[in-house]
Every structure is written in C-alpha cells, then in structure tokens.
C-alpha atoms as a PDB file:
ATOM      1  CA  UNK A   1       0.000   0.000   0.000  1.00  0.00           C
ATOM      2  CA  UNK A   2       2.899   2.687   0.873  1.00  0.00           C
ATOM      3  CA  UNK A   3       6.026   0.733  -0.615  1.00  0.00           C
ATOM      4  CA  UNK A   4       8.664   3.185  -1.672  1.00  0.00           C
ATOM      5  CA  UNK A   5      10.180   6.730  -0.870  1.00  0.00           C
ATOM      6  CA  UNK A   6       7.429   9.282   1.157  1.00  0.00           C
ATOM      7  CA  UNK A   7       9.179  12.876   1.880  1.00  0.00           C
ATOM      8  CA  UNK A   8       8.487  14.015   5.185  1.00  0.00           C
ATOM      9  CA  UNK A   9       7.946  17.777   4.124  1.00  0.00           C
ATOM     10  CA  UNK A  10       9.306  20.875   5.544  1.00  0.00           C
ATOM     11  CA  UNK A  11       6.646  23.810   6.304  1.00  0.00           C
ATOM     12  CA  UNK A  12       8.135  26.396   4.303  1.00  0.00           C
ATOM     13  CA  UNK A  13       7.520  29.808   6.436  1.00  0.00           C
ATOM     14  CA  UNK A  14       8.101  33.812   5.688  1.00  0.00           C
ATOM     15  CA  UNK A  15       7.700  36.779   8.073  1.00  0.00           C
ATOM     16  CA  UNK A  16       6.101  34.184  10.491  1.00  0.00           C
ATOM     17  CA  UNK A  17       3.499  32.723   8.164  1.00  0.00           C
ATOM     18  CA  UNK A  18       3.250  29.445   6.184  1.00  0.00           C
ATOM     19  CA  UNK A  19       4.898  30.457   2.635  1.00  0.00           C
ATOM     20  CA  UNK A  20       2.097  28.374   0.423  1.00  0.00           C
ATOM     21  CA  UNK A  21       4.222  29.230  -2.608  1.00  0.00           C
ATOM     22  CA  UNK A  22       7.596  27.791  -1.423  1.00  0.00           C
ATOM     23  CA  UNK A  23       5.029  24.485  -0.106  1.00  0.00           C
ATOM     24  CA  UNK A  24       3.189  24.282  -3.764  1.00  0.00           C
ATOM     25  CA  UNK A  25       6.744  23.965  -5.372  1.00  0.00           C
ATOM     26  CA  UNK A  26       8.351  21.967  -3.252  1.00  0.00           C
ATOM     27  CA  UNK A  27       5.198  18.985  -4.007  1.00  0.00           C
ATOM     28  CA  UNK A  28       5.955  19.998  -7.679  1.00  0.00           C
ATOM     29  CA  UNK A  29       9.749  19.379  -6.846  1.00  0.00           C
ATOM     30  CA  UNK A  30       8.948  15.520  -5.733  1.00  0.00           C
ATOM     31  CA  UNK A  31       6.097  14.955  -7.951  1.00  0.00           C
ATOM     32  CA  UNK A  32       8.872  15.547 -10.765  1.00  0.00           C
ATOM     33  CA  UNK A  33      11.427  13.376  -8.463  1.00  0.00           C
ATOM     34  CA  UNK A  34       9.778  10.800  -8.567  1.00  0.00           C
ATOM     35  CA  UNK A  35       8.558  10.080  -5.170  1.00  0.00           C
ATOM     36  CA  UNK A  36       5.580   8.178  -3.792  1.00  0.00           C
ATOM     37  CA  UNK A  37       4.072  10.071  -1.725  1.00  0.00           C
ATOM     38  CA  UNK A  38       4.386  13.177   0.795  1.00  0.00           C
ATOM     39  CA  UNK A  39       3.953  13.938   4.778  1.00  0.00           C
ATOM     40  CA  UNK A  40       3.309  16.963   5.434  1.00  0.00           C
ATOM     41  CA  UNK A  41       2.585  17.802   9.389  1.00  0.00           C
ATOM     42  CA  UNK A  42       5.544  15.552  10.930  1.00  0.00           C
ATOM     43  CA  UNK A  43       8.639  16.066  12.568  1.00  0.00           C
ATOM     44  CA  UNK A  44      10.251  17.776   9.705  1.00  0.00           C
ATOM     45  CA  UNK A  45       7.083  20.257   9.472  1.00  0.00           C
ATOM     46  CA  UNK A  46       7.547  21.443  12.346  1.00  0.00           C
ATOM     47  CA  UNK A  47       3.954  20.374  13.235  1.00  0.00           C
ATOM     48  CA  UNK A  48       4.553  20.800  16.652  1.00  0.00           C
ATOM     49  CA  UNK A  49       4.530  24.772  16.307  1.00  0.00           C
ATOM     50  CA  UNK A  50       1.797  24.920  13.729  1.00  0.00           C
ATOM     51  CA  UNK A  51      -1.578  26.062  14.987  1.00  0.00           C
ATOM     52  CA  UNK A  52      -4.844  24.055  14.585  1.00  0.00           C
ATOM     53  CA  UNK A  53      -5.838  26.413  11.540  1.00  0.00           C
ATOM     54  CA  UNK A  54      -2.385  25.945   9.971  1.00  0.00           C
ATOM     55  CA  UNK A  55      -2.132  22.105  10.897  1.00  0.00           C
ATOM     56  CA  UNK A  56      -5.435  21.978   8.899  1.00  0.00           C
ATOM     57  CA  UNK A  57      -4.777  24.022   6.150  1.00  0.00           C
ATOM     58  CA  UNK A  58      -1.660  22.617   5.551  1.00  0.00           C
ATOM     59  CA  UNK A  59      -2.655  19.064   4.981  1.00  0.00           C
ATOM     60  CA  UNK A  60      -5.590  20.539   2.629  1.00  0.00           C
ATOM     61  CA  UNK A  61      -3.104  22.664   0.920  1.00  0.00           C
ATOM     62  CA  UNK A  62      -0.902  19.115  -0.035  1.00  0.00           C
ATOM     63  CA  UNK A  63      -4.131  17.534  -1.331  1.00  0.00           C
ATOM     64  CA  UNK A  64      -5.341  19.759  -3.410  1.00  0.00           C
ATOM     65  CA  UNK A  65      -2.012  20.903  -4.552  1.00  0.00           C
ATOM     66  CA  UNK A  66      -1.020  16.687  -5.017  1.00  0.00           C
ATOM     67  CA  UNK A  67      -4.013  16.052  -7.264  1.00  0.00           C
ATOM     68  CA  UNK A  68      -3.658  12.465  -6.289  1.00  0.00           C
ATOM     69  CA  UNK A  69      -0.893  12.390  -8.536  1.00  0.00           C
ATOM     70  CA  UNK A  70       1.151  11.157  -5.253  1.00  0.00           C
ATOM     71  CA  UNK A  71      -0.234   9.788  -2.192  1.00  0.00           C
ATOM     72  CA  UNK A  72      -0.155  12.488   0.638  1.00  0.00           C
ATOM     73  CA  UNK A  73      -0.236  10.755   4.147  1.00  0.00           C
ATOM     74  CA  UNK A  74      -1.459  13.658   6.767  1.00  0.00           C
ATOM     75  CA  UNK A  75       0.270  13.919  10.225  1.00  0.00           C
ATOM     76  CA  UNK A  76      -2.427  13.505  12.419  1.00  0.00           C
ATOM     77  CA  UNK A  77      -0.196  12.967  15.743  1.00  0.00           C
ATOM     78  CA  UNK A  78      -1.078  13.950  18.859  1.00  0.00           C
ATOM     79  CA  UNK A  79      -0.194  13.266  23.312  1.00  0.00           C
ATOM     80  CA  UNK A  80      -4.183  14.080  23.270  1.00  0.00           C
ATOM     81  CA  UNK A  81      -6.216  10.333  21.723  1.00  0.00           C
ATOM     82  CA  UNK A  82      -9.419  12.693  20.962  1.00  0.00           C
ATOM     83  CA  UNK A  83      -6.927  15.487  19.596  1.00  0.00           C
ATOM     84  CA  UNK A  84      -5.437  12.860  17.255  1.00  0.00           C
ATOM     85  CA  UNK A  85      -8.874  11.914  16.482  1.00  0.00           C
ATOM     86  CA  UNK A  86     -10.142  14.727  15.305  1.00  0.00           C
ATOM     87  CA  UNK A  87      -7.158  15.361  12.559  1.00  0.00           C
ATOM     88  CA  UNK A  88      -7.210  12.077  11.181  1.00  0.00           C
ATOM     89  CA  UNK A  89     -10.745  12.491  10.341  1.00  0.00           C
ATOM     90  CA  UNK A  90      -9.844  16.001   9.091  1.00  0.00           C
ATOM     91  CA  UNK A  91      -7.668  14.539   6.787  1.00  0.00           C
ATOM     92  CA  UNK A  92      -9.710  11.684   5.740  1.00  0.00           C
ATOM     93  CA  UNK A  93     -13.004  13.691   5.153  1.00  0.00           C
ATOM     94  CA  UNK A  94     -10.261  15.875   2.717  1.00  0.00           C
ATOM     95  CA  UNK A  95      -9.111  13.012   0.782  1.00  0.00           C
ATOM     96  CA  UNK A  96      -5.768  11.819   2.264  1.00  0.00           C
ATOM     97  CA  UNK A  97      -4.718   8.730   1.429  1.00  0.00           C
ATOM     98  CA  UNK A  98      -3.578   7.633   4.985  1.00  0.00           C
ATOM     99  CA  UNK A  99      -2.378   9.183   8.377  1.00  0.00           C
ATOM    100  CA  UNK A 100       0.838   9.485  10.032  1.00  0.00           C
ATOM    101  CA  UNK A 101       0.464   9.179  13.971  1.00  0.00           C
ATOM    102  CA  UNK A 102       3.174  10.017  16.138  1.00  0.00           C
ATOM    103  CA  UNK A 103       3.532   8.923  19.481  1.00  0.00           C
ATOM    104  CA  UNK A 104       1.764  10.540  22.249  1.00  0.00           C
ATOM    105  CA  UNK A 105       4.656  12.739  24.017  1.00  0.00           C
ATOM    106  CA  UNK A 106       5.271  13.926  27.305  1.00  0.00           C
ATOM    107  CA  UNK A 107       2.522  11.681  28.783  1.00  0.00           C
ATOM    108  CA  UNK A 108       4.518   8.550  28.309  1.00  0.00           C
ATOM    109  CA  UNK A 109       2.173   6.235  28.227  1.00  0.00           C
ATOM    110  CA  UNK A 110       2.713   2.121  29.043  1.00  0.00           C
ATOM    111  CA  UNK A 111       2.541  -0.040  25.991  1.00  0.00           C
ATOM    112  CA  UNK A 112      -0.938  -0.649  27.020  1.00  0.00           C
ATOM    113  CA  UNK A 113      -1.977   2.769  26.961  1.00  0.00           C
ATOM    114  CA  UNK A 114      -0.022   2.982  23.542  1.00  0.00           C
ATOM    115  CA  UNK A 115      -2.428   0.338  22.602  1.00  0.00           C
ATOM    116  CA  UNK A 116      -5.124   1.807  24.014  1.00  0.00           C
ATOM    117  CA  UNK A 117      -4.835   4.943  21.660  1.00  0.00           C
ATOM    118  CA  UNK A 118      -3.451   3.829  18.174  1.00  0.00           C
ATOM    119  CA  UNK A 119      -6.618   1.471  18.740  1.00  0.00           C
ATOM    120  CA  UNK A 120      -9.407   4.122  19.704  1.00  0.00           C
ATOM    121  CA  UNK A 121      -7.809   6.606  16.367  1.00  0.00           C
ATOM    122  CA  UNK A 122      -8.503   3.291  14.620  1.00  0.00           C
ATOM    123  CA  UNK A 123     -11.676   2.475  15.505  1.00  0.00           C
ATOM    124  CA  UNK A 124     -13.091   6.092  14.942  1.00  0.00           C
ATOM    125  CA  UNK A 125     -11.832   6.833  11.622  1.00  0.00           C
ATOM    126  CA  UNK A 126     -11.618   4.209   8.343  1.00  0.00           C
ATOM    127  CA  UNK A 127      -8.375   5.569   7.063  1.00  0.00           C
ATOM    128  CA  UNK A 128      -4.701   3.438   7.007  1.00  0.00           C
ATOM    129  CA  UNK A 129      -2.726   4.443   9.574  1.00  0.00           C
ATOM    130  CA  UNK A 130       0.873   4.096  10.044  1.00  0.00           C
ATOM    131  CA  UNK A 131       2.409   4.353  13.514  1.00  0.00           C
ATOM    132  CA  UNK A 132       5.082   6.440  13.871  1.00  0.00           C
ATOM    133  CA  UNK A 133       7.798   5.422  16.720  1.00  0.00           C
ATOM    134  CA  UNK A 134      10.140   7.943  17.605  1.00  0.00           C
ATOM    135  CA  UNK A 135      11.395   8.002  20.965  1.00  0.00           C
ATOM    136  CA  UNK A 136      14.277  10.019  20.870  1.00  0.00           C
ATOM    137  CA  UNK A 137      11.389  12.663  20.563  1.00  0.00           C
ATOM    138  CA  UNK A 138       8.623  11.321  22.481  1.00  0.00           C
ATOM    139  CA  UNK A 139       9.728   9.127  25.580  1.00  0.00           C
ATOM    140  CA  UNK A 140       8.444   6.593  25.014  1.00  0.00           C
ATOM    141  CA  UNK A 141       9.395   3.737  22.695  1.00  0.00           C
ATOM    142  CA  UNK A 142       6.525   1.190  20.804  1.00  0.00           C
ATOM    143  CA  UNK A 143       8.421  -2.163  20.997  1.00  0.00           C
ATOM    144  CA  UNK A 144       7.565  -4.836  18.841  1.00  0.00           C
ATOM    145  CA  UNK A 145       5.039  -7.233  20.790  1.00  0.00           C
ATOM    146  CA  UNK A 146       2.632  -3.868  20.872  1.00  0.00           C
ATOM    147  CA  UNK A 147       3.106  -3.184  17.027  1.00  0.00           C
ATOM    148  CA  UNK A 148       2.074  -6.722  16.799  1.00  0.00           C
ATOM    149  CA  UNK A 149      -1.392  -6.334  18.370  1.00  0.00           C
ATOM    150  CA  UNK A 150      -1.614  -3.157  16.705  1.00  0.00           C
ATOM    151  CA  UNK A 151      -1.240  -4.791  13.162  1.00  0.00           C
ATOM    152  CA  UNK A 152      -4.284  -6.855  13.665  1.00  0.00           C
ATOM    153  CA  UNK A 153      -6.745  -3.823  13.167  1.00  0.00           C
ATOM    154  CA  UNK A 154      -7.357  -3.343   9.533  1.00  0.00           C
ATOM    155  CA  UNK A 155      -6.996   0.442   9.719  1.00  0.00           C
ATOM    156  CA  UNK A 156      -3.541  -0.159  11.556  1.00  0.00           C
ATOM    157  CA  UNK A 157      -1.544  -0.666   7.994  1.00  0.00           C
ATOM    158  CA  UNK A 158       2.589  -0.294   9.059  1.00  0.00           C
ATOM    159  CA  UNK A 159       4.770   2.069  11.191  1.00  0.00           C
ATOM    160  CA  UNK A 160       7.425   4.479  10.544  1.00  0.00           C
ATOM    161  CA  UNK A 161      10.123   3.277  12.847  1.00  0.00           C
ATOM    162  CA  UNK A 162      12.920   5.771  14.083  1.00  0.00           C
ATOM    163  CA  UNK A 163      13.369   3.986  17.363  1.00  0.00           C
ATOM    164  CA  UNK A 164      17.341   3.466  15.928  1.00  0.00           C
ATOM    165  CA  UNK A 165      17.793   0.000  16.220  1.00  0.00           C
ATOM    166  CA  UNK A 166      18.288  -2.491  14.028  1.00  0.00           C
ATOM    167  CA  UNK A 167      17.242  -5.519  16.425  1.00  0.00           C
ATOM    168  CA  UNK A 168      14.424  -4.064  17.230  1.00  0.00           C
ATOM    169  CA  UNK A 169      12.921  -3.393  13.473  1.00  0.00           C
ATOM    170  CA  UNK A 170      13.875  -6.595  12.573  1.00  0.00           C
ATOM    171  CA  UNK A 171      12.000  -7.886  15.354  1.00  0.00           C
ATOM    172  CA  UNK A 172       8.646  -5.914  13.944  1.00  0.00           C
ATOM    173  CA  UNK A 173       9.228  -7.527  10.605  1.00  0.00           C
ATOM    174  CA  UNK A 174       9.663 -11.013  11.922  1.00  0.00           C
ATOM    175  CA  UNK A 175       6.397 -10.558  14.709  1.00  0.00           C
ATOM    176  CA  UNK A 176       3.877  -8.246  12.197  1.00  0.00           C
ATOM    177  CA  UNK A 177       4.622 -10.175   8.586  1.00  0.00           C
ATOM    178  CA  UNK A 178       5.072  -9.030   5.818  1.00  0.00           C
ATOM    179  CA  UNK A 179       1.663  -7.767   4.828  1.00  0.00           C
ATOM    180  CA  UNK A 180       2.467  -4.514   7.547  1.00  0.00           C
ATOM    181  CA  UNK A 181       4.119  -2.012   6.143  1.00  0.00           C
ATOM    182  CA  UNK A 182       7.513  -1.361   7.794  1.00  0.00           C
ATOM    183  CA  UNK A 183       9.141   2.358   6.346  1.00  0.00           C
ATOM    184  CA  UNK A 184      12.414   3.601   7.656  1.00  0.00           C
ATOM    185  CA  UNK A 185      11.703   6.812   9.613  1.00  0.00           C
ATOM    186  CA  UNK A 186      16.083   7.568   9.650  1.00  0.00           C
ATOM    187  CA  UNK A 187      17.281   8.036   6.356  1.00  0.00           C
ATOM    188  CA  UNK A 188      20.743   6.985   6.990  1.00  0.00           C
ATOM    189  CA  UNK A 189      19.268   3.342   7.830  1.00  0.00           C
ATOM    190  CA  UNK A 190      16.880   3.045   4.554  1.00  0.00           C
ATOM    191  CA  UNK A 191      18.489   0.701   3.237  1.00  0.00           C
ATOM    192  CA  UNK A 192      19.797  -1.526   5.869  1.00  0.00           C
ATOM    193  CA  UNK A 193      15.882  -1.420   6.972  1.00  0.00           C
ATOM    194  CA  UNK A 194      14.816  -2.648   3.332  1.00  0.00           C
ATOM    195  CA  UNK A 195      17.471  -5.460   3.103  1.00  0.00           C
ATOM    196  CA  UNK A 196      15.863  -6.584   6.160  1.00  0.00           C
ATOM    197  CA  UNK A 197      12.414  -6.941   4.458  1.00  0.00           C
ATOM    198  CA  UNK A 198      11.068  -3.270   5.062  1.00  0.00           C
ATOM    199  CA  UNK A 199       9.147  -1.219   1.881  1.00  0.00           C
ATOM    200  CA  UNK A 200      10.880   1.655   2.183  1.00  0.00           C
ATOM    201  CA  UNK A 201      11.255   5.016   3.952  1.00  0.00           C
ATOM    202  CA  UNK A 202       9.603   8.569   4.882  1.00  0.00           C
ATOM    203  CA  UNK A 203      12.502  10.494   4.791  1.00  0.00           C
ATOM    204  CA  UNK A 204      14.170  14.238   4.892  1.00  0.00           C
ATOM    205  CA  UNK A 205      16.551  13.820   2.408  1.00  0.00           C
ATOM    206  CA  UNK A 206      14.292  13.660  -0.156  1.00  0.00           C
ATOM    207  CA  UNK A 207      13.335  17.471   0.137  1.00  0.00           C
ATOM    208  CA  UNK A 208      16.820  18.312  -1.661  1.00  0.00           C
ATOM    209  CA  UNK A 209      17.372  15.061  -3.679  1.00  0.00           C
ATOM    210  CA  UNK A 210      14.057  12.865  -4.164  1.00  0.00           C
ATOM    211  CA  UNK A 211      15.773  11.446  -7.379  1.00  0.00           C
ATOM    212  CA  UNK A 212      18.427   9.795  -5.946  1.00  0.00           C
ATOM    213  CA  UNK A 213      16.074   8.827  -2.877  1.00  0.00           C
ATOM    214  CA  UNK A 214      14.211   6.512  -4.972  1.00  0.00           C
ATOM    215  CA  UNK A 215      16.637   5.225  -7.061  1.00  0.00           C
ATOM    216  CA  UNK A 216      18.405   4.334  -3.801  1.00  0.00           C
ATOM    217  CA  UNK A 217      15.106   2.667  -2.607  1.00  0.00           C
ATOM    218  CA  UNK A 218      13.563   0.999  -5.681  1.00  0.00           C
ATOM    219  CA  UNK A 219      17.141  -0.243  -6.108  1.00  0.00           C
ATOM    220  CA  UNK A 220      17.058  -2.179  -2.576  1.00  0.00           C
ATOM    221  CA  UNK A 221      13.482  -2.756  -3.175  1.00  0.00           C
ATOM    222  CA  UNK A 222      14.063  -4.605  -6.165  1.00  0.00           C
ATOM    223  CA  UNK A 223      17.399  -6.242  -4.153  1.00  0.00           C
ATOM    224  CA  UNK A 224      20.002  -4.272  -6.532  1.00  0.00           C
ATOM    225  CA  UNK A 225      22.316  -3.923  -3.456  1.00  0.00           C
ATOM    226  CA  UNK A 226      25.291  -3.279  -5.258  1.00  0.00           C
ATOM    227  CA  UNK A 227      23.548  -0.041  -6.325  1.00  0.00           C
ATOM    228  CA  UNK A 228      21.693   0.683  -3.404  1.00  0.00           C
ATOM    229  CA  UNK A 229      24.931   0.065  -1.437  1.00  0.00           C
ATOM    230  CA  UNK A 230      26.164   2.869  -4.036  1.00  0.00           C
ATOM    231  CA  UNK A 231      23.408   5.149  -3.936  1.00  0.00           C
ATOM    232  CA  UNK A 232      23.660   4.664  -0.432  1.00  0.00           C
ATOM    233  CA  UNK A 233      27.508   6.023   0.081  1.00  0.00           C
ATOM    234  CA  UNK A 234      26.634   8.740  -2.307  1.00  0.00           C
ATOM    235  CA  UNK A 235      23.748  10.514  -0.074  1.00  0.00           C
ATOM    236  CA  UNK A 236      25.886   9.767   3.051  1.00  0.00           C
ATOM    237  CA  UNK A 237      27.900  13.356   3.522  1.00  0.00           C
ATOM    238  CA  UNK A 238      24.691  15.494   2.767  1.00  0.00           C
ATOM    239  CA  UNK A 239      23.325  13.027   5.233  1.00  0.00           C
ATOM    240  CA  UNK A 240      25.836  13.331   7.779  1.00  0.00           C
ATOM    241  CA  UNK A 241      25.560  17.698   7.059  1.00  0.00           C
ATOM    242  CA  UNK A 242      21.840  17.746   7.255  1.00  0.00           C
ATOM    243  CA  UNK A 243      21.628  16.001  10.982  1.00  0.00           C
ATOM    244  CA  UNK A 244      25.064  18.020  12.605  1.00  0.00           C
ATOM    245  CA  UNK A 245      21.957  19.638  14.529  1.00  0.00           C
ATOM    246  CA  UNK A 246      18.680  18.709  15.091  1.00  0.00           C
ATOM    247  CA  UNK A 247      16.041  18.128  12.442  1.00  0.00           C
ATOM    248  CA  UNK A 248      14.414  20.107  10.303  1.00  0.00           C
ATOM    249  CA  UNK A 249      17.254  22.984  11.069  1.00  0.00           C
ATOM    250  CA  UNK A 250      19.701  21.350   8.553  1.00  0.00           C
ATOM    251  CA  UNK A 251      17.127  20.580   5.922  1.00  0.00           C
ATOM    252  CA  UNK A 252      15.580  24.326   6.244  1.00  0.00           C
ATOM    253  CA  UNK A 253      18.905  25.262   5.626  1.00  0.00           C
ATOM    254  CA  UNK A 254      19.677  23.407   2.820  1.00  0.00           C
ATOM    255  CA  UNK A 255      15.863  24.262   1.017  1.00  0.00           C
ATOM    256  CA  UNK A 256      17.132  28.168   1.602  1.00  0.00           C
ATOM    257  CA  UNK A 257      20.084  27.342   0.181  1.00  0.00           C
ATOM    258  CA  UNK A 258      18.595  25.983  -2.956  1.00  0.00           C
ATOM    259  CA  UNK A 259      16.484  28.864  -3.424  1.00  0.00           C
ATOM    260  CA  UNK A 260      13.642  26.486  -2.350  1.00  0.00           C
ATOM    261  CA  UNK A 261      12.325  28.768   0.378  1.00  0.00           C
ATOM    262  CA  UNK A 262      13.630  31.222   3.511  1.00  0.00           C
ATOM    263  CA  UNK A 263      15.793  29.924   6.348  1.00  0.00           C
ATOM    264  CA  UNK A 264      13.116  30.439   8.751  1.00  0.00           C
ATOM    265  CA  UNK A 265      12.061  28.372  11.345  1.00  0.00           C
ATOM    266  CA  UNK A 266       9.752  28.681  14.450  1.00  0.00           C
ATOM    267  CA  UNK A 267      10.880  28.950  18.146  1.00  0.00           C
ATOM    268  CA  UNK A 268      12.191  26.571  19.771  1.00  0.00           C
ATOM    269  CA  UNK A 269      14.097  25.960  16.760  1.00  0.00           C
ATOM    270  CA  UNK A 270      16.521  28.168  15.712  1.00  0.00           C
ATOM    271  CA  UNK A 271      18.867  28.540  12.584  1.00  0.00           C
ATOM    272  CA  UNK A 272      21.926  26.304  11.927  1.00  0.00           C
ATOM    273  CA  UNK A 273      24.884  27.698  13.537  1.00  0.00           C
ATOM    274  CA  UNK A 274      27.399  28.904  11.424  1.00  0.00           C
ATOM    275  CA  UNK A 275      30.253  26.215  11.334  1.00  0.00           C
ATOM    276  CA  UNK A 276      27.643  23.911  10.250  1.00  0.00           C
ATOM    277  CA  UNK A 277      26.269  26.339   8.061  1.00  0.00           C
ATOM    278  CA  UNK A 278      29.610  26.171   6.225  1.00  0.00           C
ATOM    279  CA  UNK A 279      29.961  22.921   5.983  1.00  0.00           C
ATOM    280  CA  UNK A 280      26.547  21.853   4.807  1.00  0.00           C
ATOM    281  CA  UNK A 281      27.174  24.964   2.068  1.00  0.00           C
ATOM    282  CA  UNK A 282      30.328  23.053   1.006  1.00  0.00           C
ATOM    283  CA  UNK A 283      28.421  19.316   0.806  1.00  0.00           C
ATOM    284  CA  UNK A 284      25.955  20.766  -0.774  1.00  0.00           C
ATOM    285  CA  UNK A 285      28.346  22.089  -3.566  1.00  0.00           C
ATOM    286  CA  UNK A 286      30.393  19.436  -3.560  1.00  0.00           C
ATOM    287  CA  UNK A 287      27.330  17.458  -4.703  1.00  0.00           C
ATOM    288  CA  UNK A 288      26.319  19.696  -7.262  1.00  0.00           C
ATOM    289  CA  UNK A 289      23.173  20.498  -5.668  1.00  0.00           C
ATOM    290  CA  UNK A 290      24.469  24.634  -6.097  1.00  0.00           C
ATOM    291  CA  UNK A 291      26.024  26.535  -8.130  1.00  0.00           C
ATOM    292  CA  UNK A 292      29.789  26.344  -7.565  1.00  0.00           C
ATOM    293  CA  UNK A 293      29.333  30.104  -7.771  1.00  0.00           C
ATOM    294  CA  UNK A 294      27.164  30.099  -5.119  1.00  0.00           C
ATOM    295  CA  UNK A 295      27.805  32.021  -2.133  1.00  0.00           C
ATOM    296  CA  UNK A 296      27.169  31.481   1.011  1.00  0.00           C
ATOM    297  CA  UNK A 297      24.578  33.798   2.290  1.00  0.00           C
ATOM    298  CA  UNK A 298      25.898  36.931   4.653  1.00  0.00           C
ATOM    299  CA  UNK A 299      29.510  36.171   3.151  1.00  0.00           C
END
C-alpha cells in the first residue's frame, strides 16, 4: 500500500506565516522526483509549532495541490487520543490517502496505553494508519510485541520506525509479517531497513534530492544492493551535514540554500549555527546540488 520513498515535508515559512508558494513547489519538486508520496505535518514540518488552523490548512493545501498524482499521508499525531482523532478524520473527510500518527509525548504512556490509543484513532476513523515510533522525541518507545497487536486492526496498515535499532525493526518484521508495512523513519538506515524486508522510507533527504532517494530505494526494493549500497555512500555526507543539529534545522537550511524557500524556522528551533552552516554549504556544492558560484549567504 505505501512501498517506496514518502518525503516528510518541511513547512516552508516567511515573516512568520506558512509560505504556500515555497510548499506548492516543493510537491511539484517531488512529484517531478519521482517520489511516492508526501507527509506533510511531521517532525520535519515542524507540526509541533503549527496552529490548529495551519495544521489543517496545511494538509488541505498538499491535497489539493497533489491532485492524487502522489499519495499524501497527513500527520495527524497527537499526546491528546481525541486530539489525534479529530485530525485524522480532518484529513480523511479531505481526501488523504492515509495518516501518520506520532507517538503521544510527554505523557509517556505504558505499551498498554499505547495500545489503548493507536486502537481508539482506529476504531473512529476508516483511514490506514501508520504508527510512527520515535522516541528520541517522544519518551516513550513502541516495541515490537505492541506493534504486533496493533497490526491486527485493519486500519492499523505499518509504522514508521525511528526507534534506531536495528534488532528491534527486525524484530517488527519477523512478529507483524510481511503484509504490515515497515518504512524507515532515519534516512541513513533506509536501506539496511529494506534489506531486512522493510518497503521503504519517509525520509528528509528527499526534500533536496528525491531522485536519488528513490533510485536508492527501488534499487534495494528490487534487491540491486550493489547499487543501493552505491546510492547509499553517495547521499551519506549530505546526510551526515543535514543532521550536525537537530532536524528540520539542517534541511531548512539546505531548502534556503537551494532557493527552495527562507531559512526560517519557528521557536524553539533556531537557525543552523554557522560552522555547520559552512559545511553543509560546502556538501551541498560538492554534490552539485548549487552553483559552484554560489555564495554562502551573509559572506
């Protein structure tokens, strides 16, 4: 159902406010790369700054502006069950072909009161849903035996799983099957994840360089290792450049860079500092994703 390369989307903002331009080419930009599908509202969105209006509007905004010419998958994520509830059916009622749903954070719930609320989002709205385990983020960490009950509702279609270890997504592949859809939530493990029997990934990466995102992942889909191992090395320095700080400050960077929208983010999250700065500027170039020409802004 979601095989292959999702882009977890930045929010584009200017002066303070969503940029819908920047957003509307930037779905144009992996439309023409190639990509599967989007997510806007996740991690990378900065969804956890975005007001209900804008959480709303934004998820509309990919929709429309997809024209089901890629699969959009909303982030509906919430700590609140009812909160969570009420965006997925949002989202569904506006034509999205599925729902991302982080972790609830700060609560830290028990794995039974993890179960408790992927189940009740399930039950109320007829949408696939894809977990999303992240605990470097949210405190808590979904471990396999509860992804296994999980997969047994029909609405409950596959996780994104950024829990960082290995073991442990094997383990979901070996206890769910292969029928549940297992993406890679950290781009640098993609493929490692796929070789292991995952379907693909929701990634960052694929803001800058969807093309070479999905040749990397149809190539391990199809079990081409010797160029996904390839493809693989290739993305690793912009990899390593976008995540010297945390995420989405190195992929905003890299966007405004690109001339694909303003270096802006929202507080708590501030700009890349400026050794990093440098050095993503240099990757970046070195990968002929700029202009050699190209300066780096304020120099």
């Amino acid at each position: 159902m979601f095989e292959g390369t999702y882009t977890a989307l930045i929010t584009p903002f200017k002066n303070g406010e969503v940029d819908y331009p920047s957003l509307g080419k930037l779905i144009d930009k992996q439309i023409e790369g190639g990509v599967d599908g989007v997510v806007p509202c996740g991690s990378t969105g900065e969804s956890a700054t975005l007001s209900h209006d804008e959480h709303e509007r934004v998820i509309a905004f990919c929709i429309e502006r997809s024209q089901k010419r890629i699969r959009v998958i909303a982030g509906t994520g919430s700590n609140s069950t009812r909160e969570s509830i009420r965006l997925t059916m949002f989202a569904k009622e506006h034509g999205a072909d599925g729902a991302l749903l982080i972790a609830p954070y700060y609560n830290r719930p028990p794995q039974e009161g993890l179960y408790a609320h992927y189940m009740a989002i399930a039950d109320a709205v007829a949408l696939p849903q894809l977990v999303y385990n992240i605990p470097g983020r949210c405190a808590v960490n979904i471990l396999p035996e509860t992804l296994q009950r999980l997969a047994k509702h029909k609405n409950i279609v596959g996780v994104k799983e950024a829990c960082g270890s290995i073991e442990q997504i094997a383990r979901v592949i070996e206890l769910c099957g292969p029928d549940f859809i297992v993406l890679s939530g950290d781009d640098s493990m993609t493929l490692p994840v796929i070789a292991m029997g995952g379907h693909g990934s929701i990634g960052v990466i694929p803001n800058i360089m969807p093309r070479e995102t999905v040749a990397l992942v149809q190539a391990a889909i199809s079990n081409d290792m010797i160029k996904a191992r390839e493809l693989h090395y290739k993305l690793a320095p912009v990899l390593r450049a976008l995540f010297t700080e945390i995420n989405p400050t190195g992929i905003k960077a890299a966007c405004a860079l690109m001339g694909i929208c303003e270096n802006e983010l929202r507080l708590p999250l501030v700009q890349l500092t400026e050794p990093n700065l440098k050095q993503l500027h240099a990757v970046l170039q070195t990968a002929g994703l700029l202009w050699r020409e190209s300066p780096l802004p304020g120099a």
